[in-house]
Each structure stands twice: as structure tokens, then as C-alpha cells.
Protein backbone atom coordinates (compact mmCIF):
# COMPACT_ATOMS: atom_id res chain seq x y z
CA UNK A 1 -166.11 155.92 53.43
CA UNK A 2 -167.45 159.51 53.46
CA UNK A 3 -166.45 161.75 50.59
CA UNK A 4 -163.21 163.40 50.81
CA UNK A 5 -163.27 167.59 51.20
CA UNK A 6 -161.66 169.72 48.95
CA UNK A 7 -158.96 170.25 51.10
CA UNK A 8 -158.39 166.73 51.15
CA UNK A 9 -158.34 166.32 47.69
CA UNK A 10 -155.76 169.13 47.37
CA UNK A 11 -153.80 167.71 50.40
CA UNK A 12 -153.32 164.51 48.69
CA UNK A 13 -152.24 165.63 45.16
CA UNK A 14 -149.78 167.94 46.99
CA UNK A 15 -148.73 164.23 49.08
CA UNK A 16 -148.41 162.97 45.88
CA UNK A 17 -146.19 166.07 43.86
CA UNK A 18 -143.85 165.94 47.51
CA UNK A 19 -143.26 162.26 46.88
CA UNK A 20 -142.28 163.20 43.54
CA UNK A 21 -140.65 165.97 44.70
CA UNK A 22 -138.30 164.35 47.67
CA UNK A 23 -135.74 162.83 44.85
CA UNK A 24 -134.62 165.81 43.85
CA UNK A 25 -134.68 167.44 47.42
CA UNK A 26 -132.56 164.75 48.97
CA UNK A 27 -130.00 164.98 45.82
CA UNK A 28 -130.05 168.69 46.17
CA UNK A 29 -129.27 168.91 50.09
CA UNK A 30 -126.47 165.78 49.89
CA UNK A 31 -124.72 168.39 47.17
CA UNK A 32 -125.18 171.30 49.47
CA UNK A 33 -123.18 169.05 52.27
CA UNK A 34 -119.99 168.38 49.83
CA UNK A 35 -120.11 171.71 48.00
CA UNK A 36 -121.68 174.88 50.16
CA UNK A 37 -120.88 174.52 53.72
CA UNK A 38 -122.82 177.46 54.61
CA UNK A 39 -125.79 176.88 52.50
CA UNK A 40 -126.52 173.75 54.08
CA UNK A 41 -128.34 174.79 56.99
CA UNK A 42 -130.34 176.97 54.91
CA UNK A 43 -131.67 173.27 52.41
CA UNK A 44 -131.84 170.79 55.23
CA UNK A 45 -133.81 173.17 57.15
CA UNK A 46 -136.12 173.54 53.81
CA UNK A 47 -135.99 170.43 53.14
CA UNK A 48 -137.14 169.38 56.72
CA UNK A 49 -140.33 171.81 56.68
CA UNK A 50 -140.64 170.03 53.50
CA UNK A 51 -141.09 166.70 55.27
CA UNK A 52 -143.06 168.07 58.16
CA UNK A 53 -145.55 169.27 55.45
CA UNK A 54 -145.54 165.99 53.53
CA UNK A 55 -146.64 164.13 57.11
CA UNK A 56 -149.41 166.92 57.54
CA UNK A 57 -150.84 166.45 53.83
CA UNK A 58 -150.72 162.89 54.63
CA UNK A 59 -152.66 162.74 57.65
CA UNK A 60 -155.52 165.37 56.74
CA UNK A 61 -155.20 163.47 53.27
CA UNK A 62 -156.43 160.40 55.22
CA UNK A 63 -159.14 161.77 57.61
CA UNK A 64 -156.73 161.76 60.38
CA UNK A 65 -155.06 165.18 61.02
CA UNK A 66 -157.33 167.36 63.75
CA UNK A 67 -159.52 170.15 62.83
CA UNK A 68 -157.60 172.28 65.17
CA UNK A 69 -154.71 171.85 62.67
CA UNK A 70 -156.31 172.54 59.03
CA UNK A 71 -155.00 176.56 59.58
CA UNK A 72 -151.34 175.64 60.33
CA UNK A 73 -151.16 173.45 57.15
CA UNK A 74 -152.60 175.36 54.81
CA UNK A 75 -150.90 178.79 55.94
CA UNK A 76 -147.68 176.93 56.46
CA UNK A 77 -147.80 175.76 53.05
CA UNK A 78 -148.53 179.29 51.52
CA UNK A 79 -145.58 180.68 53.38
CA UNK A 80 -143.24 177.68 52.34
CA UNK A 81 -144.31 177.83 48.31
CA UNK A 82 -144.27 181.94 48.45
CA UNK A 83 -140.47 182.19 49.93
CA UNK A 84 -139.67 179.29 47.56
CA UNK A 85 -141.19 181.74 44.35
CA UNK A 86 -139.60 185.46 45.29
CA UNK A 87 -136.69 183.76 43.82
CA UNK A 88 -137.84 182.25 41.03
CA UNK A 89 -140.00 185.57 40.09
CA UNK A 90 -136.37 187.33 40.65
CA UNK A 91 -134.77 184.65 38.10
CA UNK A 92 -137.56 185.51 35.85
CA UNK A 93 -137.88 189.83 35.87
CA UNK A 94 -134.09 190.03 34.83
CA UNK A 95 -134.27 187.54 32.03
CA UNK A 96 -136.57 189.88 31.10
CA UNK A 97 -134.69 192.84 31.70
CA UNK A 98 -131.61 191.35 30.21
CA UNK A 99 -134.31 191.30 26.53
CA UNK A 100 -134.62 187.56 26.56
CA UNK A 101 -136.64 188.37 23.47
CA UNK A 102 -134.09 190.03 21.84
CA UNK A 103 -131.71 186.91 21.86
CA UNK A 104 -134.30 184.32 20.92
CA UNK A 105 -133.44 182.10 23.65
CA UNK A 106 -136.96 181.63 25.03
CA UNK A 107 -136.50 177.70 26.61
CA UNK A 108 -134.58 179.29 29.86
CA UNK A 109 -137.83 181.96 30.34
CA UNK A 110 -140.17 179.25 29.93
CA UNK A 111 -138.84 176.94 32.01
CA UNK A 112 -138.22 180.08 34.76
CA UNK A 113 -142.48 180.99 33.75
CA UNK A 114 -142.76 177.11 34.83
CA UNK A 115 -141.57 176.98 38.03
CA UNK A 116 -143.46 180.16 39.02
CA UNK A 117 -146.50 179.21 37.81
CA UNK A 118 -146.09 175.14 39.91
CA UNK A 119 -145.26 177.81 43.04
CA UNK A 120 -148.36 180.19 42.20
CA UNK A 121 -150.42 177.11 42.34
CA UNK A 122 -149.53 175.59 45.37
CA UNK A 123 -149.69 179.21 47.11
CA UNK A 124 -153.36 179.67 45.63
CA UNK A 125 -154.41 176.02 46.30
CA UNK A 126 -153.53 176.63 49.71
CA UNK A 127 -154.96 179.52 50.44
CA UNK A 128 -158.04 178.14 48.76
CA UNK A 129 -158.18 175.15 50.99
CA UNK A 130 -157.58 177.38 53.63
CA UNK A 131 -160.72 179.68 53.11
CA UNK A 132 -163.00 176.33 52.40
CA UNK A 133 -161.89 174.78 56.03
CA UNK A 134 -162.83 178.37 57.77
CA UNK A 135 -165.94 178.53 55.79
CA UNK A 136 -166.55 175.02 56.63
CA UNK A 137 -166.79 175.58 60.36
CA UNK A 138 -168.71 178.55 59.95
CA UNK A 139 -171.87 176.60 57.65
């Protein structure tokens, strides 16, 4: 078996964190049916890029997603993980605002610097991956 390319490498741990990942998702969007009627569309259709994603990771993890189709992962996954982090960036400027180190209550602000930084990462990854296949064809 030849050695597996970075993007590879990164396409299977982010197989592995949607595995993970796909609990939660599938709890979240059955709540969104009872409670939010029109918030639904808006997590099934994340959490169906989410899936589409998961099959792409798993094929170029494994050798057996085309060359042709590197770009629309990697960029597709930058886009996904960036709209999924505006929020989360939002959460976390007006805890600051509010003087979250005023109050002492620095768990919630962690937790928000948390989530940000797991979305940072999969935007850089990607990106990163991105720039290795394109400098890849060009060697």
C-alpha cells in the first residue's frame, strides 16, 4: 500500500471527528423537527452537506475519490466549518463585551474559545490540504 498524502491523512481524521460528530447532529435535527418548524430546513440541510462531506473524506481517505474532485472537498469543507464559526465568533465577542471578566464566569468563554478554535482548525486544515493537492499537480 503506497503512503497516504497529507490530505489523506487530514481527510480521515476529519472521517473520524464526523463519525463522532453525527450523534449529536442527528439528536440536534430530530429536536429541530418537534420544536422549530422553521429551523428545520435550515439543520437537515446542514446536516445533509454534513453527510455528503463525510462520504467525500471517506473516499479520498481510501485512495478512491478522483483527482478531479480534491478542490470541491477541501473548499467545500472551508465554506461549511467558516459559516458554522461566524456564529460561534458572534457568541464569543459579546461575552466579551458583556465583561465576562468582570463576573468571573470564565467556563461559558472557554467553552465558546473551544468551539472556535475545533472550527478554525478544520477551516485551516482544509485550506491546507487544499494548497498541498494544487501544489501536488503542479511538482
Amino acid at each position: 500500500m503506497m503512503e497516504r498524502t497529507y490530505s489523506q491523512k487530514v481527510a480521515r481524521a476529519f472521517e473520524i471527528a464526523d463519525y463522532v460528530l453525527l450523534i449529536p447532529a442527528g439528536f440536534g435535527a430530530f429536536l429541530a423537527t418537534l420544536v422549530f418548524s422553521g429551523f428545520t430546513l435550515l439543520v437537515y440541510g446542514f446536516f445533509i452537506v454534513g453527510v455528503v462531506l463525510l462520504v467525500g473524506y471517506y473516499k479520498h481517505s481510501r485512495g478512491k475519490l478522483g483527482e478531479d474532485h480534491f478542490s470541491a472537498l477541501w473548499i467545500a469543507t472551508a465554506v461549511y466549518n467558516s459559516i458554522l464559526l461566524l456564529p460561534c465568533l458572534y457568541w464569543a465577542s459579546i461575552m466579551l463585551q458583556e465583561g465576562i471578566f468582570r463576573s468571573g464566569e470564565f467556563m461559558p468563554f472557554l467553552m465558546a474559545l473551544s468551539v472556535v478554535g475545533g472550527y478554525l482548525t478544520a477551516v485551516l486544515l482544509a485550506v491546507k490540504s487544499y494548497s498541498f493537492e494544487k501544489r501536488k499537480k503542479y511538482l
